[in-house]
N, C-alpha and C. Protein backbone atom coordinates (compact mmCIF):
# COMPACT_ATOMS: atom_id res chain seq x y z
N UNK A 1 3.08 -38.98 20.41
CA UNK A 1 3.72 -39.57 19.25
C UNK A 1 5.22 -39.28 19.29
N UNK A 2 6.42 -40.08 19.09
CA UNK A 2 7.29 -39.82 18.99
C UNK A 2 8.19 -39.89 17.45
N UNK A 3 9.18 -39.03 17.73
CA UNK A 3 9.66 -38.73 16.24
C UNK A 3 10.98 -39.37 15.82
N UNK A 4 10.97 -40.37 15.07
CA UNK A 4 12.06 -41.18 14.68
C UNK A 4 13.29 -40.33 14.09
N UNK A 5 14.64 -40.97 14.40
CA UNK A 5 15.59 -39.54 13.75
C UNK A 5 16.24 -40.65 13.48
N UNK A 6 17.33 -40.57 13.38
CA UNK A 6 18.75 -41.02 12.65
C UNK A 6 19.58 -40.37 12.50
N UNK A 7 20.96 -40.67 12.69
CA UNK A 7 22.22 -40.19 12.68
C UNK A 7 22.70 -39.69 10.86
N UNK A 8 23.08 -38.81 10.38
CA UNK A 8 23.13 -38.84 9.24
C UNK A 8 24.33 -37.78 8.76
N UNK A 9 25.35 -38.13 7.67
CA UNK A 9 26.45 -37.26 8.20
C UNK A 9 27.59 -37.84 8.04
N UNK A 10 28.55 -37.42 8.40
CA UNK A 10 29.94 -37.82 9.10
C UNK A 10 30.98 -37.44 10.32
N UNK A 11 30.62 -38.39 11.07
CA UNK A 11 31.27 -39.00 12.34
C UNK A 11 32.83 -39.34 12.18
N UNK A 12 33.66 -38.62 13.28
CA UNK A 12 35.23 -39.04 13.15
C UNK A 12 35.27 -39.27 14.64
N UNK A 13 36.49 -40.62 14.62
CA UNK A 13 36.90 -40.53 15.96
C UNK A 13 38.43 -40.60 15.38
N UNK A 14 39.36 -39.79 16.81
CA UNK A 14 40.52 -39.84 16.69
C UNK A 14 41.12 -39.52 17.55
N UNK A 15 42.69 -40.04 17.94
CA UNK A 15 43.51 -39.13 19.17
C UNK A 15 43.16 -40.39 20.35
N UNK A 16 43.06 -41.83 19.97
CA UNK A 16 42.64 -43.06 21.10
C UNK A 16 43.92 -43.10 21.54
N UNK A 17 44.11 -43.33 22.88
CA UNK A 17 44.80 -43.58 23.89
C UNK A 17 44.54 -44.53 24.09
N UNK A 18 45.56 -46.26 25.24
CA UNK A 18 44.89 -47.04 25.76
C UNK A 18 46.44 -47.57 26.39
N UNK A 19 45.74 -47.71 27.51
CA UNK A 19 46.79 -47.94 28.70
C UNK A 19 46.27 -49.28 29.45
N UNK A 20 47.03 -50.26 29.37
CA UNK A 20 46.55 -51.89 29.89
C UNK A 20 47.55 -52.16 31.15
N UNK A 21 46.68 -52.29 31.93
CA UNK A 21 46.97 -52.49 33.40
C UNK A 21 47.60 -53.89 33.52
N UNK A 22 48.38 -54.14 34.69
CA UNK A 22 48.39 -55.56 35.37
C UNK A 22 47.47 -55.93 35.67
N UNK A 23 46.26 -55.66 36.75
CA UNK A 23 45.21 -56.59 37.19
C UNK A 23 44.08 -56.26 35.97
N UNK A 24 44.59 -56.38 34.84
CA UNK A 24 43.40 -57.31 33.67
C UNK A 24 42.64 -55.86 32.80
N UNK A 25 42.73 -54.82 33.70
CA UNK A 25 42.16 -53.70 32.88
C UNK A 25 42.73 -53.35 31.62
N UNK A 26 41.51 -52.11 31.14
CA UNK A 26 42.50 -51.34 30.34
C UNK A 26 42.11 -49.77 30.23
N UNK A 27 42.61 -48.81 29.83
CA UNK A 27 42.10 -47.62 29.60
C UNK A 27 42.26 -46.84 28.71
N UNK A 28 40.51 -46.91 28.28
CA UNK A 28 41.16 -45.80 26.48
C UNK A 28 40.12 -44.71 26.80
N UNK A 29 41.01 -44.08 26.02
CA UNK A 29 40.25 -42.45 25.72
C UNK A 29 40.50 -42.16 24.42
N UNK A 30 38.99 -41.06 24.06
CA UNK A 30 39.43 -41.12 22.43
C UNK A 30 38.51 -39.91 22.33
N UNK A 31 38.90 -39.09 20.99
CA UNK A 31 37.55 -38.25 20.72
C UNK A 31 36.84 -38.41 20.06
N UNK A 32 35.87 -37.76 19.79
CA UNK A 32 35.03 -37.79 18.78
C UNK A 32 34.57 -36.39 18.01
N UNK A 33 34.67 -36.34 16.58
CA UNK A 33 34.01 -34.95 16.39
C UNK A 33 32.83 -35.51 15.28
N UNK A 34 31.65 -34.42 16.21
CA UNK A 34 30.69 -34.78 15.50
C UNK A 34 29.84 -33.34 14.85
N UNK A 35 30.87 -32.41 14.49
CA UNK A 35 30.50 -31.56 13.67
C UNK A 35 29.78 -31.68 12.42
N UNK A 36 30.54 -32.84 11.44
CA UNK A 36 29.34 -32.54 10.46
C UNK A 36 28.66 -34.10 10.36
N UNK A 37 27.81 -34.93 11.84
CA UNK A 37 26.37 -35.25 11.73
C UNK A 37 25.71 -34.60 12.05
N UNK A 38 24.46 -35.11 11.87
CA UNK A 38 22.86 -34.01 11.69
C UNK A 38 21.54 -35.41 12.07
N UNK A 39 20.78 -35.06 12.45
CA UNK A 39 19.77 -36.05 12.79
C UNK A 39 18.80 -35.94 11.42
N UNK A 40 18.66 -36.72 11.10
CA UNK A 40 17.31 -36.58 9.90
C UNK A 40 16.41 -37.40 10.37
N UNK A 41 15.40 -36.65 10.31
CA UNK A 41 13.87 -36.91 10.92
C UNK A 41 12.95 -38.17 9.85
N UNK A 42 12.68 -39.37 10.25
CA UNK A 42 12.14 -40.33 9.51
C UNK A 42 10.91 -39.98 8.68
N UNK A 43 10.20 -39.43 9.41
CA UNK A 43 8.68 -39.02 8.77
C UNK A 43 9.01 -37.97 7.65
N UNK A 44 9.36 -36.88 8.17
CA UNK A 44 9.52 -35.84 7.05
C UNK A 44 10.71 -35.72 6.13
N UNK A 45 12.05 -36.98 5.98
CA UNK A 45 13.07 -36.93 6.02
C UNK A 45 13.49 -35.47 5.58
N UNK A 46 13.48 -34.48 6.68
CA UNK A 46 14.12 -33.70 6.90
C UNK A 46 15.20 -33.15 7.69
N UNK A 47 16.79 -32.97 7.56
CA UNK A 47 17.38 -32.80 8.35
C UNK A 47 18.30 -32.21 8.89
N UNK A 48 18.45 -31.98 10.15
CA UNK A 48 18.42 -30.61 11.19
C UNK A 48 19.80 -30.53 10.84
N UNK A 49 20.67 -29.44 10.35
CA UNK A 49 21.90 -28.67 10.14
C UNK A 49 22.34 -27.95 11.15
N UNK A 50 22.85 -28.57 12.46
CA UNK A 50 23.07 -27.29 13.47
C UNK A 50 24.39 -26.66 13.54
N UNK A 51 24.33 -25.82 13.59
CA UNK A 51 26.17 -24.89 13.78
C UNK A 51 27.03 -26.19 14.25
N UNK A 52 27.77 -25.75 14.13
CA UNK A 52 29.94 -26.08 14.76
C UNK A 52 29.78 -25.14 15.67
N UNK A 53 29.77 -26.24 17.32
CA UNK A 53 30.34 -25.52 18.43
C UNK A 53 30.96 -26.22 19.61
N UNK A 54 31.49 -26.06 20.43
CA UNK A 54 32.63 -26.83 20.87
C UNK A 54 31.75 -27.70 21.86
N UNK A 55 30.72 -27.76 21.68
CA UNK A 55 29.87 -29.38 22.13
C UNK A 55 29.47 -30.43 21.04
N UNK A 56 30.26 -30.18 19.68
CA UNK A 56 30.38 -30.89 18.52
C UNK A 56 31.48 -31.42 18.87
N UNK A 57 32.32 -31.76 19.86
CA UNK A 57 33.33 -32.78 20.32
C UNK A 57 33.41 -33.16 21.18
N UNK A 58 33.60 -34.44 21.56
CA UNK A 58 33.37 -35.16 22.60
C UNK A 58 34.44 -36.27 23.13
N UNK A 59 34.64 -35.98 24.51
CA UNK A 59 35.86 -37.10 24.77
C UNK A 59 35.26 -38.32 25.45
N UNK A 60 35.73 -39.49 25.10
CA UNK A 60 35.00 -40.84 26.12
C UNK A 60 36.35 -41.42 26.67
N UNK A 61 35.98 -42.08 27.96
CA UNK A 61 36.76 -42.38 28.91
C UNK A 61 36.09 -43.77 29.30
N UNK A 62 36.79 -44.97 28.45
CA UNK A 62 36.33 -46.01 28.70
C UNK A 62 37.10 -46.94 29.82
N UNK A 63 36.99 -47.80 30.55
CA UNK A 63 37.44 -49.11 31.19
C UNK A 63 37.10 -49.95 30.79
N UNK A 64 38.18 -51.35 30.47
CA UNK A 64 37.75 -52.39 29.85
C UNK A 64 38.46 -53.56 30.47
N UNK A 65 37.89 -55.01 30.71
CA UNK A 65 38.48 -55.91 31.24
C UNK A 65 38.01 -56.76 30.15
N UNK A 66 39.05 -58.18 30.19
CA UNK A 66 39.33 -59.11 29.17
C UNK A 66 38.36 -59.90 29.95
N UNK A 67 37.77 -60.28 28.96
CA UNK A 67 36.23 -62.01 29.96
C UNK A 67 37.36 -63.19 29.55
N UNK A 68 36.60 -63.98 30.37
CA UNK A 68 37.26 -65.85 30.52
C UNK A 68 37.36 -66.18 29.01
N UNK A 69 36.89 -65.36 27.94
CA UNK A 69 37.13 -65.80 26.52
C UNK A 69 38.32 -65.26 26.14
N UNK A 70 38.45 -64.25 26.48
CA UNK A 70 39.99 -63.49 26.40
C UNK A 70 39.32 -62.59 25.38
N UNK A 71 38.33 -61.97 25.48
CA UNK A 71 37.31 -60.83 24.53
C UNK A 71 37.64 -59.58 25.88
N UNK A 72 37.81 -58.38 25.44
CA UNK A 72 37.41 -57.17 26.11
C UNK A 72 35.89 -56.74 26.21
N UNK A 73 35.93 -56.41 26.93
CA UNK A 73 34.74 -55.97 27.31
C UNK A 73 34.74 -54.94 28.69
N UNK A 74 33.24 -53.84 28.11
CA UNK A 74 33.47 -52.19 28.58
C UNK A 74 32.77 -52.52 30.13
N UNK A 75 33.38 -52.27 30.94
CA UNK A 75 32.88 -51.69 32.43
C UNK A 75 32.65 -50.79 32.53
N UNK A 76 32.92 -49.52 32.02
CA UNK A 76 32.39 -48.39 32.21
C UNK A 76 32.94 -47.14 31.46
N UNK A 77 32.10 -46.69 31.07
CA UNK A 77 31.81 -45.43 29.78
C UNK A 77 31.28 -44.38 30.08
N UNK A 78 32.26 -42.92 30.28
CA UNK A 78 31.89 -42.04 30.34
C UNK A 78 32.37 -40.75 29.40
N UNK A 79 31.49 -39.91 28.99
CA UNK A 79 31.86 -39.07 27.96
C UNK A 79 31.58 -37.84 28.14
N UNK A 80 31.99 -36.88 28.17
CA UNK A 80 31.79 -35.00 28.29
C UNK A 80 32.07 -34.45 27.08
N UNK A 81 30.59 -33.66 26.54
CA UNK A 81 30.76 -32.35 25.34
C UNK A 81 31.27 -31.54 25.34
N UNK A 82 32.37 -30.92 24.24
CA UNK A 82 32.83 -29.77 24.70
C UNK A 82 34.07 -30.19 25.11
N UNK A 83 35.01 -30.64 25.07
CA UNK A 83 36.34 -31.12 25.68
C UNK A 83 37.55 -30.32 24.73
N UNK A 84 38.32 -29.55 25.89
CA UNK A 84 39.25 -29.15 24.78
C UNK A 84 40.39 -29.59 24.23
N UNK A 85 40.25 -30.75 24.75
CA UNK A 85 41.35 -31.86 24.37
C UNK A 85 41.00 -31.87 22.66
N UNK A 86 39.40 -32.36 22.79
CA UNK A 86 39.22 -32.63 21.26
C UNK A 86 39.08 -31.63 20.16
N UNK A 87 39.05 -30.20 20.73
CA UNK A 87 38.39 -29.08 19.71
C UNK A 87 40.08 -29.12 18.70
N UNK A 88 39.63 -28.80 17.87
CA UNK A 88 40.43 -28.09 16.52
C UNK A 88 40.91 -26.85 17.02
């Protein structure tokens, strides 16, 4: 059986960077602190309060190219917990 959760809380992002290339790219970075969300559990809506620790921030390192619509769109997304770029 698996256990339904949900994001529940408040989520910040801040500190985006974005650097747009000549051949069509672009590059953003940004953080995220996700100190105070918490997962709340669907069945029992009960939900999990875990400490503030420096894997409650997170940096993403996106690439993005413009489509034939002239829309951006992500090629590739990568993110590491714990970044001390993002800690307080």
């Amino acid at each position: 059986m698996s256990t339904k959760a949900r994001t529940t809380g408040f989520t910040r992002f801040y500190d985006a960077d974005v650097t747009v290339h000549e051949d069509g790219t672009a590059a953003l970075v940004y953080c995220e602190d996700q100190s105070r969300a918490f997962n709340k559990f669907l069945g029992t809506g009960k939900t999990d309060l875990t400490p503030v620790t420096k894997n409650s921030y997170v940096i993403y390192a996106v690439t993005l190219r413009k489509n034939g619509n002239g829309v951006w769109m992500t090629e590739r997304l990568s993110s590491q917990r714990g970044s001390a770029k993002c800690r307080p």
